[in-house]
Protein backbone atom coordinates (compact mmCIF):
# COMPACT_ATOMS: atom_id res chain seq x y z
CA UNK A 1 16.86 194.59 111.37
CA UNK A 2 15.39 192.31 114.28
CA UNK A 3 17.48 192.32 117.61
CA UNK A 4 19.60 195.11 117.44
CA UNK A 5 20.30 194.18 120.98
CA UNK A 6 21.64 190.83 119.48
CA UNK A 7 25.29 190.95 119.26
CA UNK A 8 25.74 187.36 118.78
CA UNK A 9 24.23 184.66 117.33
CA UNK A 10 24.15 180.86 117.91
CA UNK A 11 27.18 179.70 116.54
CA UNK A 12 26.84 176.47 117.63
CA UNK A 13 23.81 176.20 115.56
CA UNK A 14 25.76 177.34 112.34
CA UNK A 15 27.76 173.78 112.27
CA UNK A 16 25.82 171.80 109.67
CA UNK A 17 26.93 168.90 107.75
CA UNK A 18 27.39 169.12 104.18
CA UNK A 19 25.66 167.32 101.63
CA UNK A 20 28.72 166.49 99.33
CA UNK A 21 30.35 163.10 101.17
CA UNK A 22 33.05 161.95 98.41
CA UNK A 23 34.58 161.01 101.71
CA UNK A 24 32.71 159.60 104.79
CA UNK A 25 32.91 161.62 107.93
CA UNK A 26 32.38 161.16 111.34
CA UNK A 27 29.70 162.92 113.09
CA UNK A 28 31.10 166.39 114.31
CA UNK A 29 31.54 166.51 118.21
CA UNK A 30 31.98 169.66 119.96
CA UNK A 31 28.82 171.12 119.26
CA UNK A 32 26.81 172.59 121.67
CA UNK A 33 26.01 171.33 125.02
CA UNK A 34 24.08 171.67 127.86
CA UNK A 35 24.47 170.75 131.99
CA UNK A 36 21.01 171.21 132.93
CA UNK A 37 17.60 172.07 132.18
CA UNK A 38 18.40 175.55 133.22
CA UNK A 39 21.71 175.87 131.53
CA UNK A 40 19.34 175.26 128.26
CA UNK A 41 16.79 177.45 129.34
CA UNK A 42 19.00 180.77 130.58
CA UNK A 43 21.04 180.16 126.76
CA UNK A 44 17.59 180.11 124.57
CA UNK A 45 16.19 183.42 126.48
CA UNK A 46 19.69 185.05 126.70
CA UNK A 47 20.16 184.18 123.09
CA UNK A 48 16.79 185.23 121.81
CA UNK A 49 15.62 188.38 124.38
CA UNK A 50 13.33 189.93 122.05
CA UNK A 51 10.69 189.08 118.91
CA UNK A 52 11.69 191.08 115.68
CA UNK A 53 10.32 194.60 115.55
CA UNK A 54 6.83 194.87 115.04
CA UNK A 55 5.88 191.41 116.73
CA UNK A 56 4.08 191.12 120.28
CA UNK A 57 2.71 187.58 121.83
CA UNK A 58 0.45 186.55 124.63
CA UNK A 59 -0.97 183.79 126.38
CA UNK A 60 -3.55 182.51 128.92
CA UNK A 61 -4.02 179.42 130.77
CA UNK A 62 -7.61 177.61 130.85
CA UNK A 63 -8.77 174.24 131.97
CA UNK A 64 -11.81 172.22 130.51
CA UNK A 65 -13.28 168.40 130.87
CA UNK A 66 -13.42 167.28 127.34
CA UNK A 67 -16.94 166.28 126.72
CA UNK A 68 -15.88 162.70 124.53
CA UNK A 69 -13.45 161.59 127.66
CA UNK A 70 -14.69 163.32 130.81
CA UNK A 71 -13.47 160.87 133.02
CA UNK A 72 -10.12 162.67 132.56
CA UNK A 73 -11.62 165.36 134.26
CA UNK A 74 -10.29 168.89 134.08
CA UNK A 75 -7.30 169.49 131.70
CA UNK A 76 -5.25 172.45 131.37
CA UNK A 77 -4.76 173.96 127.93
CA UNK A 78 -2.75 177.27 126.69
CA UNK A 79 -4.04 179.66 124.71
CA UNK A 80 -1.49 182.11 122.90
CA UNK A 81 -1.51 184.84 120.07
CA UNK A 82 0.79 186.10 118.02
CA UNK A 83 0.76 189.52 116.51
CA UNK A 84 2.45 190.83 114.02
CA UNK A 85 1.61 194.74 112.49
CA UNK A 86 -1.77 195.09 111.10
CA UNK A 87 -2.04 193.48 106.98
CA UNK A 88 2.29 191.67 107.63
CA UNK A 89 2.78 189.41 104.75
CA UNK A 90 2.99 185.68 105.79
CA UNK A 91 3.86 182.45 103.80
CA UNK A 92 2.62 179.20 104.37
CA UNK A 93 2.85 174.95 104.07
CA UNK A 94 0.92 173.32 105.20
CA UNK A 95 0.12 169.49 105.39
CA UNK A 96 -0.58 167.06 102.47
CA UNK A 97 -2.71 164.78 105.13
CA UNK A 98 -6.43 164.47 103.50
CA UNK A 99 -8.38 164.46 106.80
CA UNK A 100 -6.56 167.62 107.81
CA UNK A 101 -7.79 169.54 110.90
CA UNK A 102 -9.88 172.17 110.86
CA UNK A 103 -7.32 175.03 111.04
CA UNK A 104 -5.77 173.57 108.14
CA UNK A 105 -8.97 173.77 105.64
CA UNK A 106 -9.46 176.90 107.43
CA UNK A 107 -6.10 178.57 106.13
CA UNK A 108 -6.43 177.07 102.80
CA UNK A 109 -9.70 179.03 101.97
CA UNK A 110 -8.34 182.26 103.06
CA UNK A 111 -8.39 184.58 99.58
CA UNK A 112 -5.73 186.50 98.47
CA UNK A 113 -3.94 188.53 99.20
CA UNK A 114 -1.83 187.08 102.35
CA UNK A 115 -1.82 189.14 104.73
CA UNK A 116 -1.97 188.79 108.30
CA UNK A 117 -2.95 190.24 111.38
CA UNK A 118 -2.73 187.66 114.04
CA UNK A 119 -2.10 184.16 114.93
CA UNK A 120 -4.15 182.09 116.95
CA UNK A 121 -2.29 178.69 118.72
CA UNK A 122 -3.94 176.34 121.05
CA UNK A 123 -2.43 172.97 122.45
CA UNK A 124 -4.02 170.01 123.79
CA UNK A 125 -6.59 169.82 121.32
CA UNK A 126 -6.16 169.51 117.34
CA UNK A 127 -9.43 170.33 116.23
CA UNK A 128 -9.35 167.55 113.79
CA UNK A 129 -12.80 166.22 112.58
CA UNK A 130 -14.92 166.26 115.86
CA UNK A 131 -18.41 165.81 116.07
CA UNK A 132 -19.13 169.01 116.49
CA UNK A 133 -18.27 171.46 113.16
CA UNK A 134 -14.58 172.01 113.57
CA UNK A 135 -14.96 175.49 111.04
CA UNK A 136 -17.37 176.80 113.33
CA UNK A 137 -15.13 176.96 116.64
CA UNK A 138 -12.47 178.79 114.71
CA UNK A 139 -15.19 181.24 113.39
CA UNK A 140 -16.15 181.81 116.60
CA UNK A 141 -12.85 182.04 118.16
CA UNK A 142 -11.74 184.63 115.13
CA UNK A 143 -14.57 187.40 115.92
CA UNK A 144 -13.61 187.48 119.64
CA UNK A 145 -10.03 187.62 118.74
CA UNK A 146 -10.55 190.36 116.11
CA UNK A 147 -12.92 192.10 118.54
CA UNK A 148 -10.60 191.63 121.71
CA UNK A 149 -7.20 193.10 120.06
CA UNK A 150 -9.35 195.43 117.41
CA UNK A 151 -8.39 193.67 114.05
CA UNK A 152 -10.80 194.23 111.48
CA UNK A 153 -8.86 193.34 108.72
CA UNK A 154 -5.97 190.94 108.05
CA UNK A 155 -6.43 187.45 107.97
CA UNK A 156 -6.31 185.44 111.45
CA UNK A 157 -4.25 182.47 111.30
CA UNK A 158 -5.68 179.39 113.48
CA UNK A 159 -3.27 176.92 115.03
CA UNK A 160 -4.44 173.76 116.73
CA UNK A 161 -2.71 170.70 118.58
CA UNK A 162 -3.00 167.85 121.08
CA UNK A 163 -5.54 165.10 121.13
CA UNK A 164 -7.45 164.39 117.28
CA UNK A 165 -11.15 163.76 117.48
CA UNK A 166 -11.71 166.07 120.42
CA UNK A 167 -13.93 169.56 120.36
CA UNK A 168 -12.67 172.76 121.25
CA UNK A 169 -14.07 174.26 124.53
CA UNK A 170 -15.34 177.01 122.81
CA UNK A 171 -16.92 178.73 125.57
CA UNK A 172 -13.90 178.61 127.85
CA UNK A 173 -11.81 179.66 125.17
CA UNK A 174 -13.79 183.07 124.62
CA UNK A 175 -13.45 183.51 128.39
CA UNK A 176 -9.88 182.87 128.43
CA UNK A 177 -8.90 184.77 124.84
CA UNK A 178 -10.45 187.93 126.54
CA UNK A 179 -7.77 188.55 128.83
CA UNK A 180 -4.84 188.01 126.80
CA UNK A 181 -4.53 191.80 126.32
CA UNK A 182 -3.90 192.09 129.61
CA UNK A 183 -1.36 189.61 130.43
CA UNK A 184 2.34 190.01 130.20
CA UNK A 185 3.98 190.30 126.35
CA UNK A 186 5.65 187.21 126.08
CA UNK A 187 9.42 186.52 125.15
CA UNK A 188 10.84 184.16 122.48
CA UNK A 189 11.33 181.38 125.29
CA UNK A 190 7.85 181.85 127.07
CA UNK A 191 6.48 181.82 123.59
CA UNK A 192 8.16 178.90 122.46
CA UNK A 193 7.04 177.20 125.91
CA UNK A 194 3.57 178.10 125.34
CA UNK A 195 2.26 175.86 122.46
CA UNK A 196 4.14 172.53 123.74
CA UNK A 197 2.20 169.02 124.01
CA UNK A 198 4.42 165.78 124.40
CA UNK A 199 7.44 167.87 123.51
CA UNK A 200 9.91 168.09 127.05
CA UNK A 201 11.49 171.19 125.97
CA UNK A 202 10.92 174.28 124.03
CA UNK A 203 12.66 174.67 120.57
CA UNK A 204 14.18 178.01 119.11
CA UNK A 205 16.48 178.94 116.61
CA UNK A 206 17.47 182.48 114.48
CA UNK A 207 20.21 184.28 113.00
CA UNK A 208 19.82 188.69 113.27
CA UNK A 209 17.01 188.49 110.84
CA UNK A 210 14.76 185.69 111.91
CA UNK A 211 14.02 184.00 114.42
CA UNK A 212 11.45 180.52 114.10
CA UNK A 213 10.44 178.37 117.40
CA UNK A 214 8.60 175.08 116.73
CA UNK A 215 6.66 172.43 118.26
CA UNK A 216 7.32 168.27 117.34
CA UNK A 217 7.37 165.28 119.62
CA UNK A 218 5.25 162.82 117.63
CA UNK A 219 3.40 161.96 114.58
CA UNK A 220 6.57 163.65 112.77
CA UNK A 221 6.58 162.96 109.42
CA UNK A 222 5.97 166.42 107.05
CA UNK A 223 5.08 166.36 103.92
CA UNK A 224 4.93 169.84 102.86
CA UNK A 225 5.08 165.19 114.94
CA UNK A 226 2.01 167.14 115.34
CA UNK A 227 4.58 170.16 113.92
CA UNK A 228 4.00 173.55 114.32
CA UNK A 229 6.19 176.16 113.42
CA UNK A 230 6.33 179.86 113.57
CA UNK A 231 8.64 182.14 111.96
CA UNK A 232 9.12 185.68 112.08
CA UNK A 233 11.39 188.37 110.62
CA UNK A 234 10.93 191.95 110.20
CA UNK A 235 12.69 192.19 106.51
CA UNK A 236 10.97 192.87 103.56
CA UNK A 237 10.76 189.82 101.00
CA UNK A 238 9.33 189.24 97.86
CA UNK A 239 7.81 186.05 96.99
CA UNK A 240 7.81 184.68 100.61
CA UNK A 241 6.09 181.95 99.40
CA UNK A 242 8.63 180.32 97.08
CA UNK A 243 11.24 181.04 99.64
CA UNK A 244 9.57 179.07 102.14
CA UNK A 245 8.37 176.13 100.29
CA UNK A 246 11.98 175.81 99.03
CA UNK A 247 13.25 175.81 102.53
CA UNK A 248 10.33 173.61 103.78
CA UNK A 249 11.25 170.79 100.85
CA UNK A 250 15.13 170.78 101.95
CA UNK A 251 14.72 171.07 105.88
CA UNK A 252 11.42 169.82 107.12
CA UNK A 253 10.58 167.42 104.95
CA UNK A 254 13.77 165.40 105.51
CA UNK A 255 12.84 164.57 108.89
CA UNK A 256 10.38 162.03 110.59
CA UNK A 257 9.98 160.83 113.97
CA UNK A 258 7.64 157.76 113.65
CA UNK A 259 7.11 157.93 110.10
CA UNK A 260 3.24 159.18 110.69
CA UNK A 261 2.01 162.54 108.53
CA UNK A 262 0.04 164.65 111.07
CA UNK A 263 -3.62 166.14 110.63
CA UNK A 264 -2.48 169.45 111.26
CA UNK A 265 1.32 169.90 110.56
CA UNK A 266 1.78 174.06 109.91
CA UNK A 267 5.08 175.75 109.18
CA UNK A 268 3.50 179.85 108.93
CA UNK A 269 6.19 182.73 108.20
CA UNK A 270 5.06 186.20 108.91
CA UNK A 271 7.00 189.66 107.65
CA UNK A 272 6.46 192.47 109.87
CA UNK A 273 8.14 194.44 107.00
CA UNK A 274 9.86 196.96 109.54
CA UNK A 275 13.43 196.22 108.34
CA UNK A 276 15.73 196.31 105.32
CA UNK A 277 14.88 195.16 102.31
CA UNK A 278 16.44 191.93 101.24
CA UNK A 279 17.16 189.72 97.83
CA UNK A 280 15.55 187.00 97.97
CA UNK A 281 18.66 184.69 97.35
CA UNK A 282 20.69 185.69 100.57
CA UNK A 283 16.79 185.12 102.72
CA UNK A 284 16.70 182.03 101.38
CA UNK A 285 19.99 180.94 102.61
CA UNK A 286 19.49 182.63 106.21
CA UNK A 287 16.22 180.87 106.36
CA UNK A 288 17.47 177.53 105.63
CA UNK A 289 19.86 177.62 108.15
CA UNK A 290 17.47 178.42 110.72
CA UNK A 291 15.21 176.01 109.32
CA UNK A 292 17.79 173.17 109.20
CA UNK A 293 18.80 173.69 113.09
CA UNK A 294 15.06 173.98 114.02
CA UNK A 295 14.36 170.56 112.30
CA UNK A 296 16.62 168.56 113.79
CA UNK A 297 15.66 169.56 117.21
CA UNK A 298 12.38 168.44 116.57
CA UNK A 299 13.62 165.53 115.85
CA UNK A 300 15.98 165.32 119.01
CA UNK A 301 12.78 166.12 121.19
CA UNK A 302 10.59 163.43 119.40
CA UNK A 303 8.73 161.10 121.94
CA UNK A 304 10.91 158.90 123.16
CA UNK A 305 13.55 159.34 121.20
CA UNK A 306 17.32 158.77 122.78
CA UNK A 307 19.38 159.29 119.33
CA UNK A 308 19.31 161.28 116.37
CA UNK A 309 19.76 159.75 113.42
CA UNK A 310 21.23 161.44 110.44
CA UNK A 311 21.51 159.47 107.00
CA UNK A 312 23.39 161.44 104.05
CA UNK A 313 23.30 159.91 100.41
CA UNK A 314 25.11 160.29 97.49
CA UNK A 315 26.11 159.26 94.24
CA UNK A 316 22.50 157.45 93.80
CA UNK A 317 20.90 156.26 90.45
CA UNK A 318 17.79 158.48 91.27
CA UNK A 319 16.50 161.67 91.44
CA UNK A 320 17.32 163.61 94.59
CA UNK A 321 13.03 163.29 95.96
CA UNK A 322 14.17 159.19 95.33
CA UNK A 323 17.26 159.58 97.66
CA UNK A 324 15.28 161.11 100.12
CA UNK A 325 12.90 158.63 99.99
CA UNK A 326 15.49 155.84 100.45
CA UNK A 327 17.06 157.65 103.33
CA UNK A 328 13.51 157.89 105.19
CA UNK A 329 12.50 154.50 104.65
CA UNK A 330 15.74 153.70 106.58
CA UNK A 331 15.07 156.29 109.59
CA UNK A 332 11.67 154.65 109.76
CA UNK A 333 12.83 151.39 109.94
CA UNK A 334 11.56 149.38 113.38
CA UNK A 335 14.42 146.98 113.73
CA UNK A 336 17.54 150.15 112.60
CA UNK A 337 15.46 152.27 114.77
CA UNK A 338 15.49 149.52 117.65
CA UNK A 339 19.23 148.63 117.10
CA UNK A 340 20.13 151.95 117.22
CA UNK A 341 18.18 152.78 120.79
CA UNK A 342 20.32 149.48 121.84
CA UNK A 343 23.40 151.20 120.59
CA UNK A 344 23.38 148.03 118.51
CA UNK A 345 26.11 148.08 115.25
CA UNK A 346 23.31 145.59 113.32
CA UNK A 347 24.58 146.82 109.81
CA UNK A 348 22.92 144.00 108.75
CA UNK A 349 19.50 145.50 108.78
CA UNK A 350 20.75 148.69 107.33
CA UNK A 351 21.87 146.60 104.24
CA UNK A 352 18.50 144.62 104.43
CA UNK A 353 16.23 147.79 104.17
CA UNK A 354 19.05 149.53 101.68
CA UNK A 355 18.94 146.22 99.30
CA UNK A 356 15.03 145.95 99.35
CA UNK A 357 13.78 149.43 98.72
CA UNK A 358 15.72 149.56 95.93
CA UNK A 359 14.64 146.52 94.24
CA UNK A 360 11.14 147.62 94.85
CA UNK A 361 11.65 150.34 93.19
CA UNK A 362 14.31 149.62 90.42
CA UNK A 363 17.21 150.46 91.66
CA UNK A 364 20.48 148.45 91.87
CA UNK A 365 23.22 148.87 94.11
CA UNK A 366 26.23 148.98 92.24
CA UNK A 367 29.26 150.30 94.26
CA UNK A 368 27.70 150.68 96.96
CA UNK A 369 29.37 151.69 100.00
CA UNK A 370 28.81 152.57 103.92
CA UNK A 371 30.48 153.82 106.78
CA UNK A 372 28.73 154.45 110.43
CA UNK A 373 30.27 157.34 112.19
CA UNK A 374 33.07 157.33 109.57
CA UNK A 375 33.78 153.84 109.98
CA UNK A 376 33.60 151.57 107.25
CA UNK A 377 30.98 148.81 107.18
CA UNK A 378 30.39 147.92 103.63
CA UNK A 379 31.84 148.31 100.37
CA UNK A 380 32.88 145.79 97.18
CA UNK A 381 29.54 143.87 98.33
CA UNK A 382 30.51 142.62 101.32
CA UNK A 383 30.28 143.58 105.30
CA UNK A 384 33.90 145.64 106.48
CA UNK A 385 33.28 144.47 110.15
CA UNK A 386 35.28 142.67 112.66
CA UNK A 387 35.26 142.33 116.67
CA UNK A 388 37.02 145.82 116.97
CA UNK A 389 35.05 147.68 115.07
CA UNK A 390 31.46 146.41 116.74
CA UNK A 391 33.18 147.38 119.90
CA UNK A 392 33.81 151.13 118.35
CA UNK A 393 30.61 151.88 116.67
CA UNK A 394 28.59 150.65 119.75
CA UNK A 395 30.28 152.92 122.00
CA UNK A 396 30.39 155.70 119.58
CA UNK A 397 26.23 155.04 119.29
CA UNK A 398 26.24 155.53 122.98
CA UNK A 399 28.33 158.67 123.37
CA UNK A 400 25.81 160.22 120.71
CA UNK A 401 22.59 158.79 122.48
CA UNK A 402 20.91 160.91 125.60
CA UNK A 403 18.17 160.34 127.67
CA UNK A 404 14.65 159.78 126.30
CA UNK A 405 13.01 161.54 129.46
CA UNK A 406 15.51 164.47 129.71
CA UNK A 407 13.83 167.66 129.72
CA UNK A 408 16.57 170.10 127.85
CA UNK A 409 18.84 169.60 124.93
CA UNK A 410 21.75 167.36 126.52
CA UNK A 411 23.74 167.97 123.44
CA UNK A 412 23.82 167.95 119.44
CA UNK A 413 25.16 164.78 118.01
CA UNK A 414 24.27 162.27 115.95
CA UNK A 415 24.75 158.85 114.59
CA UNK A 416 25.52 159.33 111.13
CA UNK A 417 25.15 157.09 108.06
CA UNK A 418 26.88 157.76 105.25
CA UNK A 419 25.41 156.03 101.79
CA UNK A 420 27.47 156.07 98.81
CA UNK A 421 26.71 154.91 95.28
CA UNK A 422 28.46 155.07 92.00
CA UNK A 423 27.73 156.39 88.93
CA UNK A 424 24.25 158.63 89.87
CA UNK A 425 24.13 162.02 90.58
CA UNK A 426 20.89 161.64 93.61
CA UNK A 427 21.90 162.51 96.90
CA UNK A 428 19.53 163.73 100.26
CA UNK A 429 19.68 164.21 103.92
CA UNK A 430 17.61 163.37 106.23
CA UNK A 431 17.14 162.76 109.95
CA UNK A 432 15.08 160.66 112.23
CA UNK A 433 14.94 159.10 115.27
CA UNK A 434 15.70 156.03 117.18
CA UNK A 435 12.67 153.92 118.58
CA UNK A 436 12.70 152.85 122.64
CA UNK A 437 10.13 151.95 125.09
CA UNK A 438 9.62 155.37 125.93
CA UNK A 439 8.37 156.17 122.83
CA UNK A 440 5.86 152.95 123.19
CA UNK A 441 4.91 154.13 126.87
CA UNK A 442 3.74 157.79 125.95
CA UNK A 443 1.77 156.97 122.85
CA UNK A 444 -0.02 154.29 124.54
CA UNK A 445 -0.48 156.63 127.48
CA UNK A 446 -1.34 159.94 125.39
CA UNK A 447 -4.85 159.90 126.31
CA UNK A 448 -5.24 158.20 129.88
């Protein structure tokens, strides 16, 4: 087992709403909340001390002036590596994006079987269809990483984000990846801090088994922000692969940010196979609650973003993919996703988005009803609102908002939508984000 120093786990992170909503609920309060950047901090590294047997992680800082902007000047970039025991079994999704970075082609060619023996993660830069070959840098930057921590076998995982269009500095890369031996092991925290871009505060969650830390602030929308995510566990599993892409279909891929599929997006799980066997059944069911936690606080950290949204569905016509569909073309919506950054009640435009994606795609709305933070706002075709109830559901919406620039997790709630139908069987959960200036002011200002 990992963390046999572990006595306790993250309760907080445990409380997750359920998917069966015969009756409405409000969003639960009394999760988890934090005073301060360092009252975040101290309870992620107290909380998470060590990696799971088997697992070590290093990183490096290096700065370089990227050759298509160098009027930026020098930039800093990390460089970190994960490593698990020699030939560990990992699992992998990756994006569905077409023009997919460099890493991601990379990883897709790798031949059977899958095993690893290293991970290779560098920010700032996404390695995404430069001029110059994007295959070649990782080539490059494999045979010095194989070289530096003596891997000859064992496939070596590449992970890339930041800025798309941009080269690698390969040459100060090789420099910096030579001394990553000698730097300090990292813990969960500094490893977790390590591969940020946008993102204003690390992001880890685990139970005793596993343990998974992630990267998300923008172009969030998976299809398996730039996301990365890393997961490690030291029990033995079979068929990691159909574990994960389960738990990838009902936790990551209900969430978007700005409604934009990223180049690059990367969720790898690695077995250092030093624990207890495990049925696959009872992984799959740890795993998806780390999963779920770690999704949403992607979300929570996306650029900008001041609210979480969280829109649960039942009782639709469809099949449960169509649910999910409907709920993300809500979370995506500008004008909910504006109202909601106003704490703004506008039911109006939820109904509005509701009523036309389902005539586009066949769909009628018969019985449909809605509550917002277990308040009532539609039902028997007609608007449930009044005076009071504006007044209620706008200050609810603020007392689940937080600040946009805050760098730690504030707290855990959300506004939640509740969607019910009649006579279907569909139903999905998803979660997205609310859409303020901030959000406007750090994509326009991502690059200068």
């Amino acid at each position: 087992m990992r963390f046999s120093s572990v006595t306790t786990l993250l309760l907080c992170h445990l409380v997750l709403p359920t998917l069966t909503l015969t009756t409405p609920a409000p969003v639960e309060y009394g999760r988890c909340s934090y005073s301060s950047k360092a009252d975040y901090l101290d309870h992620l590294d107290k909380t998470n001390p060590t990696l799971p047997q088997g697992f070590k992680a290093y990183t490096s800082d290096l700065t370089f002036v990227p050759k298509e902007a160098p009027s930026l000047g020098e930039l800093p970039m990390k460089l970190t590596a994960i490593l698990p025991p020699q030939n560990s079994n990992y699992a992998c999704v990756l994006t569905k994006n077409v023009l997919c970075g460099a890493p991601i082609t990379y990883i897709k060619s790798l031949p059977s079987p899958s095993l690893t023996s290293g991970i290779l993660i560098n920010n700032k830069i996404s390695n995404v269809l430069p001029s110059s070959s994007g295959l070649t840098s990782i080539s490059s930057l494999e045979s010095s990483f194989r070289s530096t921590f003596s891997l000859p076998t064992g496939h070596i995982l590449p992970g890339s984000t930041g800025v798309i269009g941009w080269s690698l500095p390969v040459p100060s890369m090789l420099t910096s990846l030579k001394t990553l031996p000698s730097t300090p092991q990292l813990t969960p925290l500094q490893l977790a801090s390590s591969i940020l871009t946008t993102d204003r505060y690390p992001k880890i969650r685990s139970s005793k088994n596993i343990i998974a830390l992630g990267k998300g602030a923008g172009m969030i929308e998976p299809n398996m922000g730039t996301m990365l995510v890393y997961i490690m566990t030291d029990l033995k599993v079979d068929d990691m692969q159909t574990v994960l892409r389960k738990v990838v279909e009902r936790t990551f891929n209900c969430i978007s940010v700005d409604g934009d599929e990223s180049t690059s997006d990367q969720v790898v799980l690695v077995s250092s196979g030093l624990g207890s066997s495990v049925e696959s059944d009872d992984f799959e069911r740890e795993l998806e609650t780390v999963c779920r936690g770690l999704s949403r606080d992607i979300v929570r950290n996306g650029e900008g973003t001041s609210h979480v949204i969280n829109v649960r569905i039942e009782g639709f016509g469809g099949k449960d993919e169509e649910a999910r569909e409907l709920g993300k073309a809500i979370v995506n919506s500008p004008l909910f996703k504006t109202a909601v950054a106003g704490n703004d009640p506008n039911v109006g435009r939820v109904a509005a988005k509701v009523g036309s994606w389902c005539g586009k795609n066949g769909f009628g709305c018969e019985g449909l009803r809605m509550s917002l933070g277990g308040v009532e706002i539609f039902k028997d075709g007609c608007f449930q609102m009044d005076a009071d109830k504006e007044s209620e559901l706008s200050e609810y919406m603020k007392e689940c908002g937080f600040s946009e620039t805050a760098d730690y997790m504030e707290h855990e709630r959300e506004v939640t939508l509740d969607i019910v139908f009649s006579g279907g069987d569909g139903k999905a959960e998803v979660w997205g984000s609310d859409l303020t200036k901030e959000y406007v002011s750090v994509n326009a200002d991502y690059r200068s």
